[in-house]
Protein backbone atom coordinates (compact mmCIF):
# COMPACT_ATOMS: atom_id res chain seq x y z
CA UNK A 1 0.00 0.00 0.00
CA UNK A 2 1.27 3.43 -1.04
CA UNK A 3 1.69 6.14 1.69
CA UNK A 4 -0.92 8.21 0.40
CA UNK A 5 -3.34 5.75 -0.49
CA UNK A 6 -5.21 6.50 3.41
CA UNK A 7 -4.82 10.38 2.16
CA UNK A 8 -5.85 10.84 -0.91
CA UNK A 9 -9.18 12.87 -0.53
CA UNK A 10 -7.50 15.15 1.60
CA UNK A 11 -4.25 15.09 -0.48
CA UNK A 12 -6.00 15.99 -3.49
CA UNK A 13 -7.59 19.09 -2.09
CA UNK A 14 -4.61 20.20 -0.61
CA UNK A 15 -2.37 19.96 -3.33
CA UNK A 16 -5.17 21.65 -5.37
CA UNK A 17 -4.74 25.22 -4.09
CA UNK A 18 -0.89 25.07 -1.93
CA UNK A 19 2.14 27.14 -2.51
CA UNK A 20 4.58 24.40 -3.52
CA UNK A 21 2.07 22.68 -5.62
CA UNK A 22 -0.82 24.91 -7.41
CA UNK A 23 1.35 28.36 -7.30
CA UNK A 24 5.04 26.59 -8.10
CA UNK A 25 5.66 23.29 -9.14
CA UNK A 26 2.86 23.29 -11.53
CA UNK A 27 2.91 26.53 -13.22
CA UNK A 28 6.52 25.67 -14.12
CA UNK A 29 6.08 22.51 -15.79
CA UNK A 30 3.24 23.36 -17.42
CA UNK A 31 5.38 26.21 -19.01
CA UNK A 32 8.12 24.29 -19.72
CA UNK A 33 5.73 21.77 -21.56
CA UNK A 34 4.54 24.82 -23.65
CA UNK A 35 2.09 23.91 -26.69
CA UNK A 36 1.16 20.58 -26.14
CA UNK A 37 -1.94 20.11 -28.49
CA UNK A 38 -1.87 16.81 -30.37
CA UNK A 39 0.61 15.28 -28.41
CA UNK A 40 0.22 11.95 -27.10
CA UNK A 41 1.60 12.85 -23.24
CA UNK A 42 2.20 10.21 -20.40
CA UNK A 43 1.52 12.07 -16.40
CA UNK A 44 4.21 9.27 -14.85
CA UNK A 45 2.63 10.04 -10.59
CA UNK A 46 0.03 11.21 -11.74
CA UNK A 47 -1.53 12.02 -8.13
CA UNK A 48 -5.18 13.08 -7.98
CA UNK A 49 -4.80 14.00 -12.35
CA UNK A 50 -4.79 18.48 -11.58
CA UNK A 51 -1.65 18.30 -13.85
CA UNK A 52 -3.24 15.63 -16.22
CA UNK A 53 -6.23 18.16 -15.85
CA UNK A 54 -4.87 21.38 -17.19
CA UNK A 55 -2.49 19.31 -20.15
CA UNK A 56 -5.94 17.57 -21.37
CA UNK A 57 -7.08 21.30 -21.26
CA UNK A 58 -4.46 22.28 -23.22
CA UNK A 59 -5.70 19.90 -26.18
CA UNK A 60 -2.75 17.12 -25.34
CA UNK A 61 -3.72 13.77 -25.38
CA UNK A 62 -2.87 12.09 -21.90
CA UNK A 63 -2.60 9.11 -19.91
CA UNK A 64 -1.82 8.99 -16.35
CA UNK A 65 0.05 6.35 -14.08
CA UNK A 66 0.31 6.79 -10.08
CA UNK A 67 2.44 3.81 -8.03
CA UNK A 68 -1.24 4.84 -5.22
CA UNK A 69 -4.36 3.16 -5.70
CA UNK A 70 -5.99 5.91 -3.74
CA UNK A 71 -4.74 8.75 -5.55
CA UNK A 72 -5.83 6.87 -9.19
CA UNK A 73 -9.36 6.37 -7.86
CA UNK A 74 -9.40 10.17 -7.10
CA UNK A 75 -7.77 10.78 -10.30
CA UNK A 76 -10.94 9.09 -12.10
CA UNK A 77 -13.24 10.81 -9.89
CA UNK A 78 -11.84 14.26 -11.22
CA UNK A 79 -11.34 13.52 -14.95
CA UNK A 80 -13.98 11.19 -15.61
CA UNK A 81 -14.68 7.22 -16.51
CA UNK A 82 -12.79 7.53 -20.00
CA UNK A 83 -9.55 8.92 -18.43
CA UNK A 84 -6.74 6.07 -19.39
CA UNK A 85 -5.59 6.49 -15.60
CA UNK A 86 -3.79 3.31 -14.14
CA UNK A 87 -2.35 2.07 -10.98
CA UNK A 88 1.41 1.53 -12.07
CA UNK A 89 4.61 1.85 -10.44
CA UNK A 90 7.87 3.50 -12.34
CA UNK A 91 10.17 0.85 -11.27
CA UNK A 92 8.00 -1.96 -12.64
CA UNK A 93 6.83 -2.16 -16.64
CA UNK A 94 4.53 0.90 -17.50
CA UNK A 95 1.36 -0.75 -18.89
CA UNK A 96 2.05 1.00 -22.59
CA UNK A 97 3.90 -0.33 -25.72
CA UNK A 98 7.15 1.29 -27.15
CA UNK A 99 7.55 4.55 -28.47
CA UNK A 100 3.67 5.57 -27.16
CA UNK A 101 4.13 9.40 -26.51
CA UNK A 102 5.45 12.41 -27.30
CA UNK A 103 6.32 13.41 -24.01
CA UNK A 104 6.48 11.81 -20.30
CA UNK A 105 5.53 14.44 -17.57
CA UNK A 106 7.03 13.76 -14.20
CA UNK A 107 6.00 15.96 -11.58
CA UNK A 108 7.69 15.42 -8.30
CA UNK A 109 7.91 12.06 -8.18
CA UNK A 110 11.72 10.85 -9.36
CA UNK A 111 12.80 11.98 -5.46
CA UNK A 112 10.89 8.83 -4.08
CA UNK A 113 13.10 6.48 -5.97
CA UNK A 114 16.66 5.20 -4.72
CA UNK A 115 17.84 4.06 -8.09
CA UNK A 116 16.37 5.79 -11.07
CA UNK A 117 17.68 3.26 -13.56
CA UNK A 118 15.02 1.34 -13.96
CA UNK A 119 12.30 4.50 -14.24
CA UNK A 120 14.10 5.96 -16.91
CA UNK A 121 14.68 3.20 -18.79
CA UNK A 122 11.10 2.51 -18.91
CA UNK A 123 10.35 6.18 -19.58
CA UNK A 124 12.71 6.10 -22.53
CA UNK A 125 11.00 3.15 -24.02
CA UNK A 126 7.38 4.43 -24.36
CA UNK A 127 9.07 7.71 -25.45
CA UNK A 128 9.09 7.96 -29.48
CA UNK A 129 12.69 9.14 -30.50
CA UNK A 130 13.01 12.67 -30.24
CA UNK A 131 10.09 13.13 -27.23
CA UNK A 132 10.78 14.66 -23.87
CA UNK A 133 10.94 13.97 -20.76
CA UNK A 134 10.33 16.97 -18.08
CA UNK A 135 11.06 16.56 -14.68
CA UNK A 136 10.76 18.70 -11.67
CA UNK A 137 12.41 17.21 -8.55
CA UNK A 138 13.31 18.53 -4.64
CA UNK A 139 16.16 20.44 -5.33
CA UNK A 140 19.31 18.96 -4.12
CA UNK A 141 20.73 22.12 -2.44
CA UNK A 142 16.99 23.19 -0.55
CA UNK A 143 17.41 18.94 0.51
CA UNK A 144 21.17 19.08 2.02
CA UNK A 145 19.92 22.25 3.58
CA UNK A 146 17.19 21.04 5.43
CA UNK A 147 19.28 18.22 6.57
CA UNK A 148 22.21 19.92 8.50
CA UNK A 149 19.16 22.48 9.62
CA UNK A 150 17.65 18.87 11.57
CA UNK A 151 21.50 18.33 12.85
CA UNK A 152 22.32 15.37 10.23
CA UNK A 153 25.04 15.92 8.12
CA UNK A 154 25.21 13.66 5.12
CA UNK A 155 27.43 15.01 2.25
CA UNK A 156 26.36 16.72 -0.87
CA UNK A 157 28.07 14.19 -2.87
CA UNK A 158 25.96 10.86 -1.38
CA UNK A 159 22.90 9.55 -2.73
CA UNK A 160 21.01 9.31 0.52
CA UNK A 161 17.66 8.41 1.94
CA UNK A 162 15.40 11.57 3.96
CA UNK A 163 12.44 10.23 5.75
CA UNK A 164 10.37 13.27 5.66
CA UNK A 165 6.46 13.12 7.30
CA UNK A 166 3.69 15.84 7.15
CA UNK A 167 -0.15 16.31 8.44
CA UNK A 168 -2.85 15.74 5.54
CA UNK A 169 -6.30 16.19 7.10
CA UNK A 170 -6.24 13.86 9.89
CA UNK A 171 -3.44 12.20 9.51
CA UNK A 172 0.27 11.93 9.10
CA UNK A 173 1.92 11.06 5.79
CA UNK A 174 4.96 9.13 6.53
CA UNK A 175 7.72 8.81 3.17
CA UNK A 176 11.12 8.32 2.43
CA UNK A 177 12.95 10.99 -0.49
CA UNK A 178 16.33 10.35 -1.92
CA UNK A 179 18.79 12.96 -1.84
CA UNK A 180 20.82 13.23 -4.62
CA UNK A 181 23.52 15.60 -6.04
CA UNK A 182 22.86 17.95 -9.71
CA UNK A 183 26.05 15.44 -11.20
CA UNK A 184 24.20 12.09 -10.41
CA UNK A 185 20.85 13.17 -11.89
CA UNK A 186 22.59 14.37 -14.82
CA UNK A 187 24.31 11.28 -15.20
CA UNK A 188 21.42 9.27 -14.93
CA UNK A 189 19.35 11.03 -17.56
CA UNK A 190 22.38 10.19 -19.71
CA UNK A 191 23.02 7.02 -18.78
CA UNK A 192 19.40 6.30 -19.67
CA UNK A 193 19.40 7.86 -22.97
CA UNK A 194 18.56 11.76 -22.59
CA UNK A 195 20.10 14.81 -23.46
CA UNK A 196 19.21 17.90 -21.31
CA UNK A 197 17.75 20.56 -23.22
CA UNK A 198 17.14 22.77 -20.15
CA UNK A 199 17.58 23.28 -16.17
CA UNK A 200 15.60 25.61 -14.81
CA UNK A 201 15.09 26.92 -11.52
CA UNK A 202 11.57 29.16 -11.98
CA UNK A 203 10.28 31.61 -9.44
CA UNK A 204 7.04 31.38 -7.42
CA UNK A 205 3.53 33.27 -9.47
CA UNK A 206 3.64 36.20 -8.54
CA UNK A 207 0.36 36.26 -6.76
CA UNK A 208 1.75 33.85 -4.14
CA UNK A 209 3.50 36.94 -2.62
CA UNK A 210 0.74 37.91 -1.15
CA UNK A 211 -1.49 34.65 -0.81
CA UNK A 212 1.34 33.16 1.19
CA UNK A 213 3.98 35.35 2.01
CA UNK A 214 6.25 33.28 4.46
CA UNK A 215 6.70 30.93 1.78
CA UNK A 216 7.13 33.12 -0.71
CA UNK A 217 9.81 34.85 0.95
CA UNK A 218 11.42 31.83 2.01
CA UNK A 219 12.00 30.66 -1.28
CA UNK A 220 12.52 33.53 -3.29
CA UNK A 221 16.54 33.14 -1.84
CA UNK A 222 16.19 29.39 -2.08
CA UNK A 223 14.56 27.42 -4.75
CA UNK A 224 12.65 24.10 -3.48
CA UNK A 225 12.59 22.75 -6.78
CA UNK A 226 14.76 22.00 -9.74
CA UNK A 227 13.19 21.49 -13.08
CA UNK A 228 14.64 19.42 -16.70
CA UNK A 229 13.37 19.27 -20.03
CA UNK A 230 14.72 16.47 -21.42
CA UNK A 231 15.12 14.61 -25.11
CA UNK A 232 15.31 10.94 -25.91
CA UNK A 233 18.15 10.42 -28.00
C-alpha cells in the first residue's frame, strides 16, 4: 500500500490550491511543456490528475500512471470514466507499448526512488525518439539544507535516503525521499538515454507573494525545486 493511499481525498484538495504545488511546481512545468496540443503525453505520478487536468485542457492527449491506488481512484473521480488512468509503479513495466508518446511528464515524483535506472529506462521506451521527458524534482541544495538544519550531516556528494512526514487532514503522511547531487541526476538522464535541453530553476507566481507570504519569501533566496526538459536520444 502506497503512503498516500489512506490520504488521498485530503491530499487531493490540498495539493489543489498550496504554494509548492498549485502556485510553483505546476505553473513551471506546465510552461516548460509549452504547446502541447496533439501530443500523445504520459503524467508518470500522476496524483489526484490536476496536472493531467490542465495538459488535457491544453488539447494534449494524456494518460496517467500513479504507483497509489488511492490517488488513481481520485484521479478518475476528477477527470472522468474515459480517463486512461492506471495504478502503475515506475520501477516496474509501465502498462504502454514502445515509443507511445510524445512526451512523459514527471511531476515530483523521481525523489521517491533510490535508483532511477530502472524508471528511466522505462520512460525512454514508451518515449518515441526525439520526445521529452520533463522533470521537476526537490532540489538537491533546498534537501542538504534542510538536513544539516535537523543536525544530520550527510554530504552533498551521497545519494542518501530523507524520511520526511507531514499532516494531511487527519493524519500523518509518513515517506522516504532520496537525496541526490545535480552530477548524479545528470548522469542518470544520460546514462538512460537523454540529453538535457534545459535546467531551470523558476520563481514562485507572482500572486503567491501575497497569498502566502512566508513561503514566498522563504524561497525567493532558495529554490525548493529543480526542473529538466529532457530529449530521448
Amino acid at each position: 500500500m502506497s503512503s498516500y493511499d489512506t490520504v488521498a481525498q485530503a491530499y487531493a484538495a490540498d495539493n489543489e490550491k498550496s504554494y509548492a504545488n498549485a502556485y510553483y511546481e505546476r505553473p513551471a512545468m506546465l510552461a516548460l511543456a509549452g504547446d502541447v496540443a496533439g501530443r500523445r503525453l504520459l503524467d508518470a505520478g500522476c496524483g489526484a490528475g490536476p496536472l493531467f487536468a490542465a495538459l488535457r485542457e491544453r488539447g494534449a492527449v494524456v494518460s496517467g500512471v500513479d504507483v497509489s491506488a488511492g490517488m488513481v481512484e481520485q484521479a478518475r473521480l476528477r477527470l472522468g470514466a474515459g480517463a486512461d488512468v492506471q495504478v502503475a509503479d515506475l520501477d516496474g513495466p509501465l502498462p504502454f507499448p514502445g515509443s507511445e508518446f510524445d512526451d512523459v511528464i514527471a511531476s515530483l515524483v523521481l525523489h521517491y526512488l533510490e535508483d532511477w535506472g530502472t524508471a528511466l529506462a522505462e520512460v525512454r521506451r514508451v518515449l518515441r525518439a526525439g520526445g521529452r521527458l520533463i522533470v521537476s524534482v526537490n532540489h538537491p541544495t533546498a534537501a542538504y539544507c534542510e538536513e544539516r538544519l535537523a543536525g544530520r550531516r550527510p554530504g552533498y556528494y551521497s545519494t542518501c535516503p530523507r524520511p520526511a512526514r507531514w499532516p494531511v487532514g487527519d493524519r500523518v503522511v509518513e515517506v522516504t525521499f532520496w537525496n541526490r547531487p545535480l552530477h548524479a541526476m545528470t548522469d542518470a538522464f544520460a546514462a538512460a538515454g537523454f540529453r538535457i535541453s534545459s535546467i531551470s530553476e523558476p520563481p514562485a507566481l507572482p500572486e503567491a507573494r501575497d497569498l502566502f507570504p512566508r513561503e514566498f519569501a522563504h524561497y525567493a533566496d532558495a529554490p525548493n525545486f529543480l526542473f529538466f526538459v529532457l530529449q530521448a536520444d
